[in-house]
Protein backbone atom coordinates (compact mmCIF):
# COMPACT_ATOMS: atom_id res chain seq x y z
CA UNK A 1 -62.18 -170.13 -4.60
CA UNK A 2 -62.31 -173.75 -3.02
CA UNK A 3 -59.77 -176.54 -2.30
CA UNK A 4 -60.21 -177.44 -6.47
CA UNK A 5 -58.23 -173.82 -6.65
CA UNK A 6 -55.28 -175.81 -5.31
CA UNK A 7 -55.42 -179.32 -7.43
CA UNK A 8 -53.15 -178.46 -10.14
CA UNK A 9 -49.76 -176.63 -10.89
CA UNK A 10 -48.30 -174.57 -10.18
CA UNK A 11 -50.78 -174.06 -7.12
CA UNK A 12 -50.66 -177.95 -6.30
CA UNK A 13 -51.32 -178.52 -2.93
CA UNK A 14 -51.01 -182.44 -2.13
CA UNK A 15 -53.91 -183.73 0.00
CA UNK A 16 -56.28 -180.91 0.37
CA UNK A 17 -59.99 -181.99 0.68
CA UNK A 18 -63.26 -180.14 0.92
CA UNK A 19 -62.25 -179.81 4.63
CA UNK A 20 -60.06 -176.97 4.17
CA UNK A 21 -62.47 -175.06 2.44
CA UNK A 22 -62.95 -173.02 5.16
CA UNK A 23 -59.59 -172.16 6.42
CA UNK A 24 -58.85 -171.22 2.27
CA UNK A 25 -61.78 -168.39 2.43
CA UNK A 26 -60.44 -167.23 5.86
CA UNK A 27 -57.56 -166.98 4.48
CA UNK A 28 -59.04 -165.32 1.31
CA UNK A 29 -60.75 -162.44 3.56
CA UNK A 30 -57.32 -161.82 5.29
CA UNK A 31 -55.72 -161.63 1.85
CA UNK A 32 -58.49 -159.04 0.25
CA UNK A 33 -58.38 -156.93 3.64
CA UNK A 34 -54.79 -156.86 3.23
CA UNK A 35 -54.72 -155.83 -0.54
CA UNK A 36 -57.55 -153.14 0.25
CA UNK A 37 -57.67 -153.21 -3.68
CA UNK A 38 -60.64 -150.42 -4.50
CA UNK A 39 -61.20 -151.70 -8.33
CA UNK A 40 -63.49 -154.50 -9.76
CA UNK A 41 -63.14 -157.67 -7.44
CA UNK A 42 -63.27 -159.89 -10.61
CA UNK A 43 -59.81 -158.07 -11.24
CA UNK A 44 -58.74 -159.85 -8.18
CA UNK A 45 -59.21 -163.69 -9.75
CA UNK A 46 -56.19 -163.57 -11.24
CA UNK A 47 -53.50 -163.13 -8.83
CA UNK A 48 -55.81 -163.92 -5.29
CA UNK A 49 -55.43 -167.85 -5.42
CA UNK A 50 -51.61 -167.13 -5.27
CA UNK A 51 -51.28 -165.15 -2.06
CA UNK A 52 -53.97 -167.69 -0.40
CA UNK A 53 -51.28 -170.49 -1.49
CA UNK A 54 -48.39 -168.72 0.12
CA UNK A 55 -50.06 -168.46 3.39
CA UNK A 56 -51.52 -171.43 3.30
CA UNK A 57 -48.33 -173.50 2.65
CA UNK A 58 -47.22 -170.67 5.55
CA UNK A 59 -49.64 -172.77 7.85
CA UNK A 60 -48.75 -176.03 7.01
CA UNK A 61 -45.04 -175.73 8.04
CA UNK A 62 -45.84 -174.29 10.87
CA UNK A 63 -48.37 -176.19 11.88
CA UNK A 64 -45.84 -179.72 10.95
CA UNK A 65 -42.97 -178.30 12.68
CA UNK A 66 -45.04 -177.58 16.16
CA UNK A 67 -46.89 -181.34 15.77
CA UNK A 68 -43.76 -182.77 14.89
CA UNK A 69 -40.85 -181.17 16.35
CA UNK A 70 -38.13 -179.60 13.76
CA UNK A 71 -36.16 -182.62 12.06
CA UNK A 72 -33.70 -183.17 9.25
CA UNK A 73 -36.71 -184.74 7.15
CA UNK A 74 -39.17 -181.86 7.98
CA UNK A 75 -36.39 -179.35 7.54
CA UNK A 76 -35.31 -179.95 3.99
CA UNK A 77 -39.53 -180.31 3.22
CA UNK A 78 -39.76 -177.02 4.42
CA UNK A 79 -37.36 -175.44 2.38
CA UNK A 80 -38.87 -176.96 -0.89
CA UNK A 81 -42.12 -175.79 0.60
CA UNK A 82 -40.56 -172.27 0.99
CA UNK A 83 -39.39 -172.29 -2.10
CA UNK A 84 -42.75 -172.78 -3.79
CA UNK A 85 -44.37 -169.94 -1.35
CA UNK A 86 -41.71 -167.96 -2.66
CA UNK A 87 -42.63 -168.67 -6.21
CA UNK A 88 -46.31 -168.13 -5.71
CA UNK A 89 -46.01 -164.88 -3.88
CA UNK A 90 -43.61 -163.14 -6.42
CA UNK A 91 -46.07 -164.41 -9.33
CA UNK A 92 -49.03 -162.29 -7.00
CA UNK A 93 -46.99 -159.46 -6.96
CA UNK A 94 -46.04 -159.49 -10.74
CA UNK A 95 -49.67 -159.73 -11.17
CA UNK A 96 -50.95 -157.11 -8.67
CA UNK A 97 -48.26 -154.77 -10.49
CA UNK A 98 -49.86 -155.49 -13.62
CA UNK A 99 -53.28 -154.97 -12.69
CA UNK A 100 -52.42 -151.65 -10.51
CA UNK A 101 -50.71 -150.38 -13.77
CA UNK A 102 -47.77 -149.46 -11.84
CA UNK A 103 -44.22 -149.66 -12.91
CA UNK A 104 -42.28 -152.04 -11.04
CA UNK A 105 -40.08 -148.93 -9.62
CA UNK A 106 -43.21 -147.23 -8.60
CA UNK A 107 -44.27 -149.85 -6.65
CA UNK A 108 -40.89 -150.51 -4.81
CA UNK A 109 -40.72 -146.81 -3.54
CA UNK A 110 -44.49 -147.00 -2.66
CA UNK A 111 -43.63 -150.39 -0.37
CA UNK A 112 -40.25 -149.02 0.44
CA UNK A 113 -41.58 -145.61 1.88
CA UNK A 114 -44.30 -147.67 3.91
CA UNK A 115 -42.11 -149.86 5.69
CA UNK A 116 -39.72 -146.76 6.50
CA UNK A 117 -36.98 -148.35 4.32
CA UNK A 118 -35.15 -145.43 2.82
């Protein structure tokens, strides 16, 4: 997975370069260690460039807001922004449901009784 990943919808990312090649497999390494998915990798292809674009959008309006101080222009582009992170992440989870075999129910009172929700 490369900045090319991120080039066309619905994982568009305007501007990205070769230079944040990098920062995308960081991110990619944080993303697998989080998933601590045990199956076939390849499995992972699927649904992985989605969570990488949710935290990567993550640092981009965070990073604009502390460069640029929080304005009415910045504002409304980060809710559009959030909007798409949104997207991306529920389309990751529809997909890690799928591949986990899981009814959606099952998986909601697995997350549920790990974050103590009852």
């Amino acid at each position: 997975m490369n900045h090319e990943t991120f080039t066309a919808y619905p994982l568009e990312i305007k501007g990205i370069t070769s230079a944040s090649d990098e920062r995308i497999q960081a991110i990619k390494d944080f993303v697998l260690e989080k998933i601590s998915y045990s199956g076939n990798a390849a499995d992972l292809n699927a649904l992985l460039p989605y969570f990488v674009y949710f935290h990567f959008l993550e640092d981009l309006i965070t990073d604009t807001s502390v460069n640029t101080g929080e304005t009415a222009i910045i504002r409304e582009q980060s809710n559009r922004d959030t909007a798409k992170m949104v997207k991306a992440w529920n389309e990751g989870v529809e997909r890690l449901i799928s591949l986990l075999a899981d009814s959606k129910e099952t998986c909601n009172e697995k997350y549920k009784s790990k974050i103590g929700i009852l």
